[in-house]
Protein backbone atom coordinates (compact mmCIF):
# COMPACT_ATOMS: atom_id res chain seq x y z
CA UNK A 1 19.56 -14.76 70.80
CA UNK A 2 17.32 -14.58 67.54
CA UNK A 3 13.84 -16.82 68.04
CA UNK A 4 14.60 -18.78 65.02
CA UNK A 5 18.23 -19.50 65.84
CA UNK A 6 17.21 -20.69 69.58
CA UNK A 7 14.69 -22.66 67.76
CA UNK A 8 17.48 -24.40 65.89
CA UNK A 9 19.82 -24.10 68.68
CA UNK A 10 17.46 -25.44 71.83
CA UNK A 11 13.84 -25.94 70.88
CA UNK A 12 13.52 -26.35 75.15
CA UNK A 13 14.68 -22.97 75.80
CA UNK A 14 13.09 -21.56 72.95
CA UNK A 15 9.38 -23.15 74.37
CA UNK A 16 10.31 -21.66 77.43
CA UNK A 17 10.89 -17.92 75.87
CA UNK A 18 7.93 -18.15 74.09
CA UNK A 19 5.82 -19.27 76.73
CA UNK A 20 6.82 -16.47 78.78
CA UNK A 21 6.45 -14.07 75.78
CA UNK A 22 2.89 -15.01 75.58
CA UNK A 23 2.29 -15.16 79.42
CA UNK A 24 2.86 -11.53 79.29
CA UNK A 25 1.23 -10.68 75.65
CA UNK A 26 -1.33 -13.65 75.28
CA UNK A 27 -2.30 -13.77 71.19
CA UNK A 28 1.69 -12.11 70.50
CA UNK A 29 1.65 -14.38 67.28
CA UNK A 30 5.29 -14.68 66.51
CA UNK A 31 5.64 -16.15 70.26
CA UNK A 32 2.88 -18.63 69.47
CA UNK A 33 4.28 -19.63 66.05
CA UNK A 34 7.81 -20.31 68.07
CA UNK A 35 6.47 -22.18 70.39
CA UNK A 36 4.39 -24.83 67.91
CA UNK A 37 7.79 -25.07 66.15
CA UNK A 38 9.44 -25.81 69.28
CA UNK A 39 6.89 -28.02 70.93
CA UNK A 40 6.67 -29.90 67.41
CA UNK A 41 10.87 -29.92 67.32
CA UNK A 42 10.69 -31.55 70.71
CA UNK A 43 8.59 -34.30 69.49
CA UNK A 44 5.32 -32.73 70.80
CA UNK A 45 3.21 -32.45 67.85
CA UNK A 46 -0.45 -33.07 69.48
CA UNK A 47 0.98 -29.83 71.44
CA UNK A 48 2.16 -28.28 68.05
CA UNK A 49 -1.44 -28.72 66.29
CA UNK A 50 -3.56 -26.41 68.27
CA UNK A 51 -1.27 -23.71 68.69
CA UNK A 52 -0.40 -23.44 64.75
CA UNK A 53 -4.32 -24.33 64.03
CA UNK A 54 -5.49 -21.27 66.11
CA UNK A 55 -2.72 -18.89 63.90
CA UNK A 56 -3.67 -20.31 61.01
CA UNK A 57 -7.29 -20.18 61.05
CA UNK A 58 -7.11 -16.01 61.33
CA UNK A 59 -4.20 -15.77 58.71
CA UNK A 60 -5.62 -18.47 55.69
CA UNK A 61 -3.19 -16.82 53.35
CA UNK A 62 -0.01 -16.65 55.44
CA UNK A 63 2.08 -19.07 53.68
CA UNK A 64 4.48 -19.34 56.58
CA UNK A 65 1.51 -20.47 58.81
CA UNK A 66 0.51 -22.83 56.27
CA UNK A 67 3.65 -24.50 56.37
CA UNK A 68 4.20 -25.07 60.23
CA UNK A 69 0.63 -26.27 60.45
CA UNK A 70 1.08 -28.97 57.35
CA UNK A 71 4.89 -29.84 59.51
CA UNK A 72 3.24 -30.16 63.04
CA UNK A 73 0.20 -32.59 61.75
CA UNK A 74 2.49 -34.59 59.50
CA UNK A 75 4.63 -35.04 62.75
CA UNK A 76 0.97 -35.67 64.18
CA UNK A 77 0.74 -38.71 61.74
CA UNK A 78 -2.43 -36.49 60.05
CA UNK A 79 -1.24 -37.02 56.16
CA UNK A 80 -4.44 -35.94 54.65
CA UNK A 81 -4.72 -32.76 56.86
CA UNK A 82 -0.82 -32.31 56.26
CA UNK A 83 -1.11 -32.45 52.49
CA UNK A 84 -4.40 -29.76 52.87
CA UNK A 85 -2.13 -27.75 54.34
CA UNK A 86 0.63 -27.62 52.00
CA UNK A 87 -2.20 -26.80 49.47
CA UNK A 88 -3.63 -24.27 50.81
């Protein structure tokens, strides 16, 4: 199955596939981006922040990056660093 349609499908299993993605290929940066979408899916978005923050910080003008970082810290309850996000 397709990462973003196990992300839609089961953000659990989808975790799980990307953890084990990145077990084997640590920094494989589609893995990590599934797995803050997942963990922030699942309602884990303290788990979501770091995950999307270390992506983001090497790829400033990825818009895609942007975006999952402004989702997981407005699911974080951090508005102001969720709207600096979408602005960036």
């Amino acid at each position: 199955m397709r990462a973003a349609a196990l992300l839609d499908a089961d953000p659990r299993a989808a975790a799980r596939a990307a953890g084990s993605v990145l077990d084997a290929h640590p920094g494989h940066e589609h893995a990590a981006l599934l797995l803050a979408a997942a963990r922030r899916r699942l309602g884990d978005a303290a788990g979501a922040v770091p995950v999307v923050e270390a992506l983001a910080a090497g790829h400033a003008d990825s818009p895609v990056l942007q975006l999952e970082l402004a989702r997981a810290h407005a699911a974080a309850g951090r508005t102001d660093e969720a709207l600096a996000a979408f602005r960036r």
